[in-house]
N, C-alpha and C. Protein backbone atom coordinates (compact mmCIF):
# COMPACT_ATOMS: atom_id res chain seq x y z
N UNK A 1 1.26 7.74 -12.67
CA UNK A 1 0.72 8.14 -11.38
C UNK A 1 1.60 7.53 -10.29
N UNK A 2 1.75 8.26 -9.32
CA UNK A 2 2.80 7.83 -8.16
C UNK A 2 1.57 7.87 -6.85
N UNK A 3 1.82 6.48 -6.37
CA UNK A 3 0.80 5.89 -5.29
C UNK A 3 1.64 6.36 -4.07
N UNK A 4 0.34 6.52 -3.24
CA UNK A 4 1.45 6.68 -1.71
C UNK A 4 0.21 6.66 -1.10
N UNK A 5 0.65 6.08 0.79
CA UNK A 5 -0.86 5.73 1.36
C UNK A 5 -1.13 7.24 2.57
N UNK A 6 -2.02 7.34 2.64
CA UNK A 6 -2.39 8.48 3.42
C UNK A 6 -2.93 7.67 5.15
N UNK A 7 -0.97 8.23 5.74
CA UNK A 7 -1.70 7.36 7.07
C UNK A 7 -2.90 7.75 7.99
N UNK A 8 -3.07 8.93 8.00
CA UNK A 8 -4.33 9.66 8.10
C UNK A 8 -5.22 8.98 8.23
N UNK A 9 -5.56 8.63 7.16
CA UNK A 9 -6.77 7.92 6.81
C UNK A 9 -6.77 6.32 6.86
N UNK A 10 -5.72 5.73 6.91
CA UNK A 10 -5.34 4.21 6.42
C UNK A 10 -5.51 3.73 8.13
N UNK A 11 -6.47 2.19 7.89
CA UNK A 11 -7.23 1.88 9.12
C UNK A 11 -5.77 0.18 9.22
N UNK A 12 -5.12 0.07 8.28
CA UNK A 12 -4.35 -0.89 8.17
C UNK A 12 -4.82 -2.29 8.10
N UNK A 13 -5.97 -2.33 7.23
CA UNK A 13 -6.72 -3.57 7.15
C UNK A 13 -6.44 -4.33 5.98
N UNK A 14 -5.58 -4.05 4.91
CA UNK A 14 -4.44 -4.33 4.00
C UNK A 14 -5.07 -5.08 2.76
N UNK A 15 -6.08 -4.34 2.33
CA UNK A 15 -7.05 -4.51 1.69
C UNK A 15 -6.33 -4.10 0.13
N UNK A 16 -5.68 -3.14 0.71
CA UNK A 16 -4.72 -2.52 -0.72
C UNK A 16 -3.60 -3.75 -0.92
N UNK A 17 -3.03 -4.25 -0.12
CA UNK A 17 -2.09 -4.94 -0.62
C UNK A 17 -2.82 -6.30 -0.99
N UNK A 18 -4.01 -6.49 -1.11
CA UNK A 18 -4.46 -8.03 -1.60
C UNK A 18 -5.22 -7.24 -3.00
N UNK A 19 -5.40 -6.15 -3.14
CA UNK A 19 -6.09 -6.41 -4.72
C UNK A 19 -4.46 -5.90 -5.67
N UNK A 20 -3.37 -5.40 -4.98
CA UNK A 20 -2.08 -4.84 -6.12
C UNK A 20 -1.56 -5.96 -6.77
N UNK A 21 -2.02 -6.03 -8.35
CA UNK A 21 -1.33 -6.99 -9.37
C UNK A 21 0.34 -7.06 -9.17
N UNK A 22 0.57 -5.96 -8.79
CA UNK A 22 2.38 -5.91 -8.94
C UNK A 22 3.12 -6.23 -7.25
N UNK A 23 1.82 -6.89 -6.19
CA UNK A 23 2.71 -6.94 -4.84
C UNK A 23 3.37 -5.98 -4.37
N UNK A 24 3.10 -4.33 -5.04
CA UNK A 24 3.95 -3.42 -4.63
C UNK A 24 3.59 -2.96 -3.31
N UNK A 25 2.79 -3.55 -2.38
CA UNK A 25 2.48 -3.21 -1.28
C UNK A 25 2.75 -4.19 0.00
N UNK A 26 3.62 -3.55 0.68
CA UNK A 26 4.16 -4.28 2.00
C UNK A 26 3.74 -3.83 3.25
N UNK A 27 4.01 -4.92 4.39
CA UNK A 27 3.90 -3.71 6.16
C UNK A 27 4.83 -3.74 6.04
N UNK A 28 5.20 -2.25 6.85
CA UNK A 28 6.34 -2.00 7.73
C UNK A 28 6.39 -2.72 9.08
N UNK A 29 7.28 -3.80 8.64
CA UNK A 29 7.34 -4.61 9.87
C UNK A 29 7.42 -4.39 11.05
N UNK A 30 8.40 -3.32 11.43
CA UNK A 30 8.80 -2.76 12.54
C UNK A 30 7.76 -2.09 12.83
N UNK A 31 6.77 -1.46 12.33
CA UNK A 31 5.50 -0.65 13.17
C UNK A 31 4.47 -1.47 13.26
N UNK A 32 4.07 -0.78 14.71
CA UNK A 32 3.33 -1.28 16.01
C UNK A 32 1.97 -1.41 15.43
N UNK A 33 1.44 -0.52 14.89
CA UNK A 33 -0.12 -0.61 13.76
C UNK A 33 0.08 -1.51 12.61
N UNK A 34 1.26 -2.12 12.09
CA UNK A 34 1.38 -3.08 10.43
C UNK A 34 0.82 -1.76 9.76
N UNK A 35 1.63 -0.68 9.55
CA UNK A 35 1.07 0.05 8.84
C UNK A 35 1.94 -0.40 7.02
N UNK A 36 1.58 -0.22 6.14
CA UNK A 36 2.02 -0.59 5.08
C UNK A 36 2.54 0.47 4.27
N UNK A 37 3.59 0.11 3.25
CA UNK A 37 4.04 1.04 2.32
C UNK A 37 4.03 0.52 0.87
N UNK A 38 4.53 1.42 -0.21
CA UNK A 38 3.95 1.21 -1.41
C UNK A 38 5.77 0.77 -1.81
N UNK A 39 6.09 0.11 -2.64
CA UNK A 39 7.48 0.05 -3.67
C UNK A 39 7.50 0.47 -4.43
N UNK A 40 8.19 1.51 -4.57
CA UNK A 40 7.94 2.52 -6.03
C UNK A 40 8.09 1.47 -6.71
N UNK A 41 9.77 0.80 -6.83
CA UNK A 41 10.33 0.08 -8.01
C UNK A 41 8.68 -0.71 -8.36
N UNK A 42 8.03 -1.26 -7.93
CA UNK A 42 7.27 -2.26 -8.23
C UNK A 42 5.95 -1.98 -9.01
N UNK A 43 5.73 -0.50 -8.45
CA UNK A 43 3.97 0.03 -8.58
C UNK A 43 4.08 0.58 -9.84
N UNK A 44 3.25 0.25 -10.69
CA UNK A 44 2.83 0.64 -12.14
C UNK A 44 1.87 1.70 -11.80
N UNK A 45 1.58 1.89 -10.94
CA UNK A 45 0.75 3.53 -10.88
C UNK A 45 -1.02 2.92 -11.32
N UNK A 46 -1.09 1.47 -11.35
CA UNK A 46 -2.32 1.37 -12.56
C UNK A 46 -3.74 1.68 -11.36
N UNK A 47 -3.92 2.08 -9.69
CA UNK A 47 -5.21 2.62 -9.15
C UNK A 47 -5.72 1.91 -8.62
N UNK A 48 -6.02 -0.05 -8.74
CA UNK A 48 -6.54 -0.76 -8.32
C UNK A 48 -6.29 -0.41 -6.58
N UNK A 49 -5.36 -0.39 -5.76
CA UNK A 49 -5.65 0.38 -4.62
C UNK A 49 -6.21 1.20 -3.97
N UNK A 50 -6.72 1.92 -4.96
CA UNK A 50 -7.11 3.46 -4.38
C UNK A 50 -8.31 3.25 -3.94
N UNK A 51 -9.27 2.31 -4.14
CA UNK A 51 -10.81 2.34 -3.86
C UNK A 51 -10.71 2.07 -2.47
């Protein structure tokens, strides 16, 4: 499974990047919201984010 965040919907409260076993989740530093992105190389696809 290939993760990706839906900015749409994403309130940037980075809730996803504190439960990902693999740290595959970062902010984009440079944006003004800390909106975050996923590392492919890193993400095992395993869902714990998605809730």
């Amino acid at each position: 499974m290939r993760v990706s965040i839906d900015y749409a919907i994403c309130n940037s409260c980075g809730l996803c990047r504190e439960v990902c076993p693999e740290s595959a989740i970062r902010p984009k530093l440079l944006e003004p919201r800390h909106l975050y992105e996923v590392i492919p190389e890193k993400c095992t696809g395993c869902g714990e984010c998605l809730d």
